[in-house]
N, C-alpha and C. Protein backbone atom coordinates (compact mmCIF):
# COMPACT_ATOMS: atom_id res chain seq x y z
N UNK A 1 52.65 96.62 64.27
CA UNK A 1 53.92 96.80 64.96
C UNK A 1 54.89 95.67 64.60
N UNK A 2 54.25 94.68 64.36
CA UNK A 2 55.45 93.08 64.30
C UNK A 2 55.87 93.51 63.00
N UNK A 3 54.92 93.41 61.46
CA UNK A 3 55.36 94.40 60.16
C UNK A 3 56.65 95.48 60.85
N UNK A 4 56.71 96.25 61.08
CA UNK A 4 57.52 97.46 61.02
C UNK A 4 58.58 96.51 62.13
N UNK A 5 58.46 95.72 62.88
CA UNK A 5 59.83 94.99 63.47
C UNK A 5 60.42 94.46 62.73
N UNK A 6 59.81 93.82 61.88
CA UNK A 6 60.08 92.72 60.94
C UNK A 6 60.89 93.28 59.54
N UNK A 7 60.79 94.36 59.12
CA UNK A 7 60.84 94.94 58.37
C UNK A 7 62.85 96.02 58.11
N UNK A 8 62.17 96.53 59.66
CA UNK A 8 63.25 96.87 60.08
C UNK A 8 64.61 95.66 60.48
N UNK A 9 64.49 94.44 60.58
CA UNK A 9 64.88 93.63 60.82
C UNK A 9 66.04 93.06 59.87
N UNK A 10 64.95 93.18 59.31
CA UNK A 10 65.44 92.72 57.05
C UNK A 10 66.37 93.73 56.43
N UNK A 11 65.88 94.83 56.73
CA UNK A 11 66.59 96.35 56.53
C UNK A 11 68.07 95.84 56.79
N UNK A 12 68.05 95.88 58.65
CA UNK A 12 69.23 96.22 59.00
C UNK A 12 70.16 94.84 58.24
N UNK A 13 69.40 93.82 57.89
CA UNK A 13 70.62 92.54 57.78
C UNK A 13 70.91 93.15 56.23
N UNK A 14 70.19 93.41 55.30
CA UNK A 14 70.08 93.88 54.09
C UNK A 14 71.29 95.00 54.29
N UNK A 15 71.60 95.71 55.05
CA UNK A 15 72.60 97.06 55.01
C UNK A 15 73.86 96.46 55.51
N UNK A 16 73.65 95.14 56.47
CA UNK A 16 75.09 94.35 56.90
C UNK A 16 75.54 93.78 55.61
N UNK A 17 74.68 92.77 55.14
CA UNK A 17 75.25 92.29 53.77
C UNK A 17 75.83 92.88 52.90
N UNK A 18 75.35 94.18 52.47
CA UNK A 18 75.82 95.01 51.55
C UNK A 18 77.09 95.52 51.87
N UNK A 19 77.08 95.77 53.11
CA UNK A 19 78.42 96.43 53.70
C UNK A 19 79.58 95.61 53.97
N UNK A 20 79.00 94.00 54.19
CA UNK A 20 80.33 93.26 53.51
C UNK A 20 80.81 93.06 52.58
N UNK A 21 80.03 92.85 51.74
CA UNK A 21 80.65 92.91 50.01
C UNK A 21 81.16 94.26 49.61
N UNK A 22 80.92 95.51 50.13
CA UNK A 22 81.28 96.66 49.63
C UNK A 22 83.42 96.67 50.35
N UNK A 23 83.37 95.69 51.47
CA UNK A 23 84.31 95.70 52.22
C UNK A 23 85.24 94.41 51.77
N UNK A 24 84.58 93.37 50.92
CA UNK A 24 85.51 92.66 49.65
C UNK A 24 85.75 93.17 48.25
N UNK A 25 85.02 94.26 48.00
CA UNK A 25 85.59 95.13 46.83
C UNK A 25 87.24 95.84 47.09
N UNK A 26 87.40 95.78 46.15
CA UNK A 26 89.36 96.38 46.15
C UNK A 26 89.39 97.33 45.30
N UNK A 27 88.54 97.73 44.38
CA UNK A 27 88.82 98.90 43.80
C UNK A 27 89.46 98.61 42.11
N UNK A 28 90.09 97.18 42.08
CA UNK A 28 90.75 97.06 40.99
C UNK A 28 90.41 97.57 39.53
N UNK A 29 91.22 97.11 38.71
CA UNK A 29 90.68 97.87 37.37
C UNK A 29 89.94 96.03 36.77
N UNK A 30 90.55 95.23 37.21
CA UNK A 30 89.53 93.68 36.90
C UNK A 30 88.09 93.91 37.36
N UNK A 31 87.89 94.87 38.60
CA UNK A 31 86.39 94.49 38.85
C UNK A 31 85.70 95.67 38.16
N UNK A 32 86.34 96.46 38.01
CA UNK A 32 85.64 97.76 37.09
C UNK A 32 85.28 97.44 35.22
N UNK A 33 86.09 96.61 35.27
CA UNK A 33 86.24 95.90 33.70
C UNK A 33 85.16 94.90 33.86
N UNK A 34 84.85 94.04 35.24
CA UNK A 34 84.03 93.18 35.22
C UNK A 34 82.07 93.76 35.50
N UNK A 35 82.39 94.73 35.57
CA UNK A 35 81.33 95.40 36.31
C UNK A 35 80.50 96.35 34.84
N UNK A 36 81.15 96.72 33.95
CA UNK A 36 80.73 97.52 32.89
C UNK A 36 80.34 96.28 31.71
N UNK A 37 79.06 96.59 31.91
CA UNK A 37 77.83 96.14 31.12
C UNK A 37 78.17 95.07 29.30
N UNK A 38 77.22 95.00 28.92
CA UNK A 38 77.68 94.28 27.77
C UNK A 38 77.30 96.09 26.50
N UNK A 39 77.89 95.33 25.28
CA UNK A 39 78.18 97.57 25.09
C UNK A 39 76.76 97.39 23.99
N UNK A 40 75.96 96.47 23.97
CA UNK A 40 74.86 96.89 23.08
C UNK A 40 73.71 97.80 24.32
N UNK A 41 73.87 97.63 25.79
CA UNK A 41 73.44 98.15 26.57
C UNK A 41 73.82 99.08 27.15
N UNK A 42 75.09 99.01 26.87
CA UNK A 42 76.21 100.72 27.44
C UNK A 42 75.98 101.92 26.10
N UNK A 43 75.99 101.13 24.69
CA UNK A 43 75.27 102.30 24.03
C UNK A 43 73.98 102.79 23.87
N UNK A 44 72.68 102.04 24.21
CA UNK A 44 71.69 102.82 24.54
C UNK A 44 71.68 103.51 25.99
N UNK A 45 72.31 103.46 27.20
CA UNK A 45 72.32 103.99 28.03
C UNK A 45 73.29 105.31 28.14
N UNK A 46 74.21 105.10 27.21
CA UNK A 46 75.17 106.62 26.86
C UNK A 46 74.14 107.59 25.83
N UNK A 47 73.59 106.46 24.91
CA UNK A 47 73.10 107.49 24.09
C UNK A 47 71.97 108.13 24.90
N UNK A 48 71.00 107.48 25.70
CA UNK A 48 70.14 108.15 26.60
C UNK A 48 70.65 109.44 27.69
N UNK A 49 71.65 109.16 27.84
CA UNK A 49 72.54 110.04 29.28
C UNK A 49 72.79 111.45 28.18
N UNK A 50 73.41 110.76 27.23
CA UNK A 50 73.21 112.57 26.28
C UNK A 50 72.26 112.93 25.64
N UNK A 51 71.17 112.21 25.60
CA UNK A 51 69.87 113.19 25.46
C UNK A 51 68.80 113.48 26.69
N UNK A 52 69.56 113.25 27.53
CA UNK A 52 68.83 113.90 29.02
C UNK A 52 69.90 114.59 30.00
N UNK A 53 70.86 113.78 30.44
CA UNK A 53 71.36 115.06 31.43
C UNK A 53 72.72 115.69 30.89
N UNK A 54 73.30 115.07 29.81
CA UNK A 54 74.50 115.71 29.29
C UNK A 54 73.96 117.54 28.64
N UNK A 55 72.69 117.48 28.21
CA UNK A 55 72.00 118.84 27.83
C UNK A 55 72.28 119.58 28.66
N UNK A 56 72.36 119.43 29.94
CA UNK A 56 72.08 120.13 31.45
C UNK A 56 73.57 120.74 32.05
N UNK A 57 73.97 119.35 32.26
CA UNK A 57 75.40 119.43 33.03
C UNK A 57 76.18 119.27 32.33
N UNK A 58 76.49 119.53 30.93
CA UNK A 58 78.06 119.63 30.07
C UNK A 58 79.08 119.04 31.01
N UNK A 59 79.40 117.87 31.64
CA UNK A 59 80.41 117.11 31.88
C UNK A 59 81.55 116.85 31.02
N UNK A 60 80.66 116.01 29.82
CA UNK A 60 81.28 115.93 28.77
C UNK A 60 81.34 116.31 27.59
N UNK A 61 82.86 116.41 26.46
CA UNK A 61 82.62 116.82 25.47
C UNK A 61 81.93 116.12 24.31
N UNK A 62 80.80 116.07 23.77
CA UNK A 62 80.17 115.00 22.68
C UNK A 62 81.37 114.28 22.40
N UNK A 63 81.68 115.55 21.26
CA UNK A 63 82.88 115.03 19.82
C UNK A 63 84.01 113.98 20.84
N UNK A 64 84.67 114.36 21.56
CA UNK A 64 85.74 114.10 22.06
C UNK A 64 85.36 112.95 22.45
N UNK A 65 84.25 112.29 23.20
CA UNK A 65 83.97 111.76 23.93
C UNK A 65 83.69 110.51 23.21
N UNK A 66 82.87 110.81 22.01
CA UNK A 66 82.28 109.42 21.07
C UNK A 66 83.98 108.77 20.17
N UNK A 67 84.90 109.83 20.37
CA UNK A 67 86.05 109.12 19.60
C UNK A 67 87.00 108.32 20.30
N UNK A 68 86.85 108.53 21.95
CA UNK A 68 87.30 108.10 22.67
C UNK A 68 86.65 106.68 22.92
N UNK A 69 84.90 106.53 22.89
CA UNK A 69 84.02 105.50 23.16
C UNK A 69 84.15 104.67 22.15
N UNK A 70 84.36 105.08 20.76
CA UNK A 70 85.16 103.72 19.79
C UNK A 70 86.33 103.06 19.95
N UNK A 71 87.18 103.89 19.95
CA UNK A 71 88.95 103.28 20.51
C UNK A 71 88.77 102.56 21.47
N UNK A 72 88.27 102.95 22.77
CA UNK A 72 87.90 102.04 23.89
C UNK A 72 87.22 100.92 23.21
N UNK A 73 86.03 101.00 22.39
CA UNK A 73 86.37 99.50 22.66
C UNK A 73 86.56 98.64 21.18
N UNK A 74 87.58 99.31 20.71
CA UNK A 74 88.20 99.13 19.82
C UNK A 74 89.50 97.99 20.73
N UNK A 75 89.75 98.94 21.21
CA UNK A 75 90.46 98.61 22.33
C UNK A 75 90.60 97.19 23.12
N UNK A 76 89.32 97.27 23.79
CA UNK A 76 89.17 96.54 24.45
C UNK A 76 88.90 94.95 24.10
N UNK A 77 88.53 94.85 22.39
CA UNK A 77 88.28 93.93 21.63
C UNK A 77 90.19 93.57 21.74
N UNK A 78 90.88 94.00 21.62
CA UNK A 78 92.13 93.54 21.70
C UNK A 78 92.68 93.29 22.73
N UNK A 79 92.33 93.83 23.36
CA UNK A 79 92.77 93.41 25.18
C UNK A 79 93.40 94.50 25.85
N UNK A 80 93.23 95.34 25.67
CA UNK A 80 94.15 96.71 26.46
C UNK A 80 93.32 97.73 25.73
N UNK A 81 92.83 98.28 27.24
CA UNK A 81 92.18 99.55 27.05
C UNK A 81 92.39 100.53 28.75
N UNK A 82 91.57 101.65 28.79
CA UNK A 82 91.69 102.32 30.17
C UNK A 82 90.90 102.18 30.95
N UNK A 83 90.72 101.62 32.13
CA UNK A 83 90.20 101.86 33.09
C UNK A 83 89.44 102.82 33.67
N UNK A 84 89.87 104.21 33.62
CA UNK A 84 89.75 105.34 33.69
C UNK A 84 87.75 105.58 32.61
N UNK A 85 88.26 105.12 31.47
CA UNK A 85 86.95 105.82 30.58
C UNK A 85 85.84 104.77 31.14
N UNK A 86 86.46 103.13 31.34
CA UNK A 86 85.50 102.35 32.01
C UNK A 86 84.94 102.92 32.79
N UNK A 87 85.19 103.67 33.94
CA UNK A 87 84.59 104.23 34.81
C UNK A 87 83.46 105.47 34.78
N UNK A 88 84.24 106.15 33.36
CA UNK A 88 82.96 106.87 33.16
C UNK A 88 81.94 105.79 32.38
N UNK A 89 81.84 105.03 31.71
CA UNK A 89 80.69 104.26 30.75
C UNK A 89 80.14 104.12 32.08
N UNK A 90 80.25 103.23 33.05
CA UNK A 90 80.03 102.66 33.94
C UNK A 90 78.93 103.66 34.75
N UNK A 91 79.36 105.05 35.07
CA UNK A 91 79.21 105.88 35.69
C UNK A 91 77.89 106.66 34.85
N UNK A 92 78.07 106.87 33.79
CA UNK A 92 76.78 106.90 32.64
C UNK A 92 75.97 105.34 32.62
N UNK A 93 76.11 104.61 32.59
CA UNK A 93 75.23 103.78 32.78
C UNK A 93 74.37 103.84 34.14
N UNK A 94 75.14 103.65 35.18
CA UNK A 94 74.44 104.12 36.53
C UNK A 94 73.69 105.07 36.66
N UNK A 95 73.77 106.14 36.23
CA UNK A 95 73.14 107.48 36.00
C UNK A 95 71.76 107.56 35.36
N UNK A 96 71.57 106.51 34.24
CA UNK A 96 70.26 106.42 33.53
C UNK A 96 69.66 104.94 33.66
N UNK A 97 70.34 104.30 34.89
CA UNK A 97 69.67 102.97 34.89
C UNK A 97 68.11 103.17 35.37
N UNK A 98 67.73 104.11 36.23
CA UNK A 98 66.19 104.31 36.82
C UNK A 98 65.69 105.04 35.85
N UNK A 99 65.73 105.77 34.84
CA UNK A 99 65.50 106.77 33.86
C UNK A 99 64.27 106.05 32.71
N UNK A 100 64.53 104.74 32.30
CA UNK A 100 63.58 104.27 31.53
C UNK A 100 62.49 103.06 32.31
N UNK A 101 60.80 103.79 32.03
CA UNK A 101 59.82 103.73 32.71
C UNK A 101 59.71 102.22 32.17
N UNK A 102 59.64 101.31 33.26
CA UNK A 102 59.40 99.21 33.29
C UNK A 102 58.63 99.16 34.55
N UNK A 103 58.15 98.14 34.61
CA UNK A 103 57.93 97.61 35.71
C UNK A 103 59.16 97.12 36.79
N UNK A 104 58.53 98.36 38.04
CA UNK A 104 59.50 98.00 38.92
C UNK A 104 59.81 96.55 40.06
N UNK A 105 60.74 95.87 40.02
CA UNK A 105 60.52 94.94 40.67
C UNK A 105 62.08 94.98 41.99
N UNK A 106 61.28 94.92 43.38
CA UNK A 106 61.65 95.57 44.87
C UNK A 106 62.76 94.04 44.70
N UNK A 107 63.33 94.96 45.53
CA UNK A 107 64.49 94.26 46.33
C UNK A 107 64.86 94.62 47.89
N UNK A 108 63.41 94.04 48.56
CA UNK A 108 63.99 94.39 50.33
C UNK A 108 62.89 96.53 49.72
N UNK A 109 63.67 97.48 50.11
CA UNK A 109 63.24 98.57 50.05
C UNK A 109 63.50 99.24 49.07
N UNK A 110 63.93 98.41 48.05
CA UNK A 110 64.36 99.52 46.74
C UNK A 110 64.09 98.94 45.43
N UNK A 111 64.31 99.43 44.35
CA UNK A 111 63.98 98.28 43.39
C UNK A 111 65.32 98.15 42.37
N UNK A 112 65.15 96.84 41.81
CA UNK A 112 66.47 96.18 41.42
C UNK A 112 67.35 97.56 40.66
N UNK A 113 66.69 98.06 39.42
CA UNK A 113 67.41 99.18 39.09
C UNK A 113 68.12 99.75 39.52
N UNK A 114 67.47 100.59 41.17
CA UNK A 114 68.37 101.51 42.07
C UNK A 114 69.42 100.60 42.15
N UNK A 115 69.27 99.30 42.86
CA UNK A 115 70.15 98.49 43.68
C UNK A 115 71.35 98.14 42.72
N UNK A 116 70.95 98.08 41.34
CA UNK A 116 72.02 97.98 40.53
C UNK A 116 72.97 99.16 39.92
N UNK A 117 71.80 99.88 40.34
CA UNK A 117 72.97 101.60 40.38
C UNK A 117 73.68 101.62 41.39
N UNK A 118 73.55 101.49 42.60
CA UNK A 118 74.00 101.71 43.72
C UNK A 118 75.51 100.60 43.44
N UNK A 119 74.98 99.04 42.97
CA UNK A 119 76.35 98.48 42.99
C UNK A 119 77.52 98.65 41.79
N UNK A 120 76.66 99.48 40.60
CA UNK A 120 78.12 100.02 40.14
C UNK A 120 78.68 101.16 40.45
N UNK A 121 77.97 101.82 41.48
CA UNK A 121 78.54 103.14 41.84
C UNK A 121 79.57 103.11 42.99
N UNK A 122 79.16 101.77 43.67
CA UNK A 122 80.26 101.54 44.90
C UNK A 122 81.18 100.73 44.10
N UNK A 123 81.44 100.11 42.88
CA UNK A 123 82.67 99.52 41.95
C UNK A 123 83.49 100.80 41.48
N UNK A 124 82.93 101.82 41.30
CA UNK A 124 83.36 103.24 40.60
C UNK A 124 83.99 103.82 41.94
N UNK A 125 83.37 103.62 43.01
CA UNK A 125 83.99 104.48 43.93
C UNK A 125 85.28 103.51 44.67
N UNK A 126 84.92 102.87 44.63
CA UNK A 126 86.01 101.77 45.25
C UNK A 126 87.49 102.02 44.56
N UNK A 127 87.06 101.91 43.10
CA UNK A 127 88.28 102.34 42.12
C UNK A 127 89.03 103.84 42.02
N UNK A 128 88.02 104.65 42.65
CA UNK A 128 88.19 105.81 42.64
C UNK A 128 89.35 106.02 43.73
N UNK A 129 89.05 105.58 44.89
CA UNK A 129 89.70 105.67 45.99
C UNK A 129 91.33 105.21 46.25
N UNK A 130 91.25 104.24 45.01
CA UNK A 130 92.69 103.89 44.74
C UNK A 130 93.59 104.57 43.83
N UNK A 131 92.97 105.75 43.18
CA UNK A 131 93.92 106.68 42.45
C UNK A 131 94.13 107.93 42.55
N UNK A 132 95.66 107.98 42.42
CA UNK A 132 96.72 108.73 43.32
C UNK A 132 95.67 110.13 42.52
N UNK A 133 96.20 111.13 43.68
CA UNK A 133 96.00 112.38 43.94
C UNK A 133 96.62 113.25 43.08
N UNK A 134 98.29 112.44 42.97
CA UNK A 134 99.17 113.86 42.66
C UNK A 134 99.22 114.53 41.56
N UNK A 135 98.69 113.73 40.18
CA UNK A 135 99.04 113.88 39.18
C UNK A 135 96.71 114.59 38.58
N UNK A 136 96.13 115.56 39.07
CA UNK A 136 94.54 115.19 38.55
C UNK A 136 94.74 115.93 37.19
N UNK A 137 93.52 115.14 36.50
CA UNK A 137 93.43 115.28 35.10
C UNK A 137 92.03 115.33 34.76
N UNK A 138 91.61 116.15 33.92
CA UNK A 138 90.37 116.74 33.36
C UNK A 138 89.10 115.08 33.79
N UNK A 139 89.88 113.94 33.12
CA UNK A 139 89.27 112.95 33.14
C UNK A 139 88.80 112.89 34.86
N UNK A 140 89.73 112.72 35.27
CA UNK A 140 89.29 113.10 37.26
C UNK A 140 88.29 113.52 37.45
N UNK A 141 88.37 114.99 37.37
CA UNK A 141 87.33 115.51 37.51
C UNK A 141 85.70 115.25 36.74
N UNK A 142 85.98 114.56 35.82
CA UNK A 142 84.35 114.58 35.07
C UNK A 142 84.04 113.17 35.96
N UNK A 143 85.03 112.23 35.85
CA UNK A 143 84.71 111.15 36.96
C UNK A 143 83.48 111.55 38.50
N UNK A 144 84.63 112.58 38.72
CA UNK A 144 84.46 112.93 40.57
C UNK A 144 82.33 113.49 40.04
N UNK A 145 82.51 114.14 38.98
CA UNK A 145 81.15 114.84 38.38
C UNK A 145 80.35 113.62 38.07
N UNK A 146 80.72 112.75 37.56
CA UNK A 146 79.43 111.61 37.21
C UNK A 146 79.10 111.45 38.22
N UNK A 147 80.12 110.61 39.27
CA UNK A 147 79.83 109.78 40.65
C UNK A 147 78.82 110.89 41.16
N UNK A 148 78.84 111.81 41.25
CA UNK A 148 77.92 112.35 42.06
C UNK A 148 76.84 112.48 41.64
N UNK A 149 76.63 113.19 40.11
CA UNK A 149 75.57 113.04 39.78
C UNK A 149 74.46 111.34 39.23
N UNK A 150 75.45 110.47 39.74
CA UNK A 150 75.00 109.48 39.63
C UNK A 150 74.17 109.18 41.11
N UNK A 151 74.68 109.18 41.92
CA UNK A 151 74.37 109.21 43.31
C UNK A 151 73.13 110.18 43.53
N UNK A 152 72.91 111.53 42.73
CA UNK A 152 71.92 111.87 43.29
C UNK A 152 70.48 111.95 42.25
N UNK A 153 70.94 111.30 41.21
CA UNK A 153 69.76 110.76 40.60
C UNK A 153 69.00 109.31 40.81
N UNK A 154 70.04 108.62 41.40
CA UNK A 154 69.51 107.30 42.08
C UNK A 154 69.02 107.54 43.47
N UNK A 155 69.19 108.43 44.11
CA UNK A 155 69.12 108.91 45.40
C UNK A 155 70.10 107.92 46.50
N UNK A 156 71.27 107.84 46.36
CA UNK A 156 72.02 107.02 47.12
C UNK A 156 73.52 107.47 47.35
N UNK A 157 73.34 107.32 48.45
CA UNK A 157 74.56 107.95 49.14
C UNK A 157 74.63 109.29 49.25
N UNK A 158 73.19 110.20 49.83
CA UNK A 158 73.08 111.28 49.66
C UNK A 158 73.78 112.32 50.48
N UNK A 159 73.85 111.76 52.09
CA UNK A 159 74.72 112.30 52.68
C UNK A 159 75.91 112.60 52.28
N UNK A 160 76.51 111.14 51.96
CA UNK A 160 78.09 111.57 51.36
C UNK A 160 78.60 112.21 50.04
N UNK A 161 77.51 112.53 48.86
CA UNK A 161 77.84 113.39 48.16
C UNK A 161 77.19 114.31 48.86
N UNK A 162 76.58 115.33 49.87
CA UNK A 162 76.11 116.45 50.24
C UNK A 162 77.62 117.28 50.69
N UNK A 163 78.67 116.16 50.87
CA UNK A 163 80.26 116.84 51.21
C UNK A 163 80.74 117.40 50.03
N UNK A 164 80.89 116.61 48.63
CA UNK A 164 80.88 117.23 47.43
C UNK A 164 80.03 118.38 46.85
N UNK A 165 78.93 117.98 47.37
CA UNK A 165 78.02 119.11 46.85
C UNK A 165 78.11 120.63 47.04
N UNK A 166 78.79 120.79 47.95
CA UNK A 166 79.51 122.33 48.95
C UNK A 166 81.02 122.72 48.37
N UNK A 167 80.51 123.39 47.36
CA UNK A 167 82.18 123.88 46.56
C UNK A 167 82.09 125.26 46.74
């Protein structure tokens, strides 16, 4: 019984902590830029995401997509690039971070992997939340499509994509 007090204890401070830092995130395009990986690790994790769930869920277009993933960071080697595609790399990275079999090592109730999916998925959503409505664009939508399917391959935040999930 003291285990499962104790436990639960850790939990709940573990879900306060998180929920303050999720509540000093702003959404910016600096922390989304700061948050997307180094790219010798964003290209084995893209190239993994299209040989496992891009087969499935056609989100994205290959061709279109790999000419866009050079310019970006073609791009970004110069200093100006989009925000927007950051969010999908980002969002593909999250998506296949639990996907390759390591030794798992816990963090409190989860293990670092999830926990590091989970914190670029609340950088993705944070950013998400700050762009306007009026104008949506194809890119939007494959966005609104990662985040979720990122969320429910990590198993996090299941409730709140179960609102998305109902189209």
């Amino acid at each position: 019984m003291k285990v499962r007090i104790d436990f639960k204890t850790f939990r709940d401070r573990r879900k306060a902590a998180l929920k303050e830092m999720g509540a000093r995130m702003r959404g910016t395009d600096e922390e989304v830029y700061a948050a997307l990986p180094e790219r010798n690790l964003v290209d084995l994790q893209v190239a993994q995401y299209f040989r496992t769930c891009e087969t499935t869920y056609r989100i994205l277009h290959e061709p279109s997509f790999w000419k866009e993933y050079h310019k970006f960071w073609e791009e970004k080697a110069v200093g100006s690039s989009q925000p927007g595609f950051a969010v999908i790399l980002i969002l593909l990275v999250a998506t296949t971070q639990c996907l390759n079999p390591k030794d798992d090592v816990f963090l409190g109730d989860t293990t670092a992997d999830r926990q590091k999916a989970s914190d670029l998925i609340d950088v993705c959503d944070a950013w998400i939340t700050r762009q306007s409505r009026k104008r949506l664009t194809l890119q939007f939508f494959q966005i609104q499509c990662l985040s979720l399917l990122a969320k429910r391959v990590n198993c996090v935040k299941l409730k709140q994509g179960a609102l998305y999930g109902r189209v």
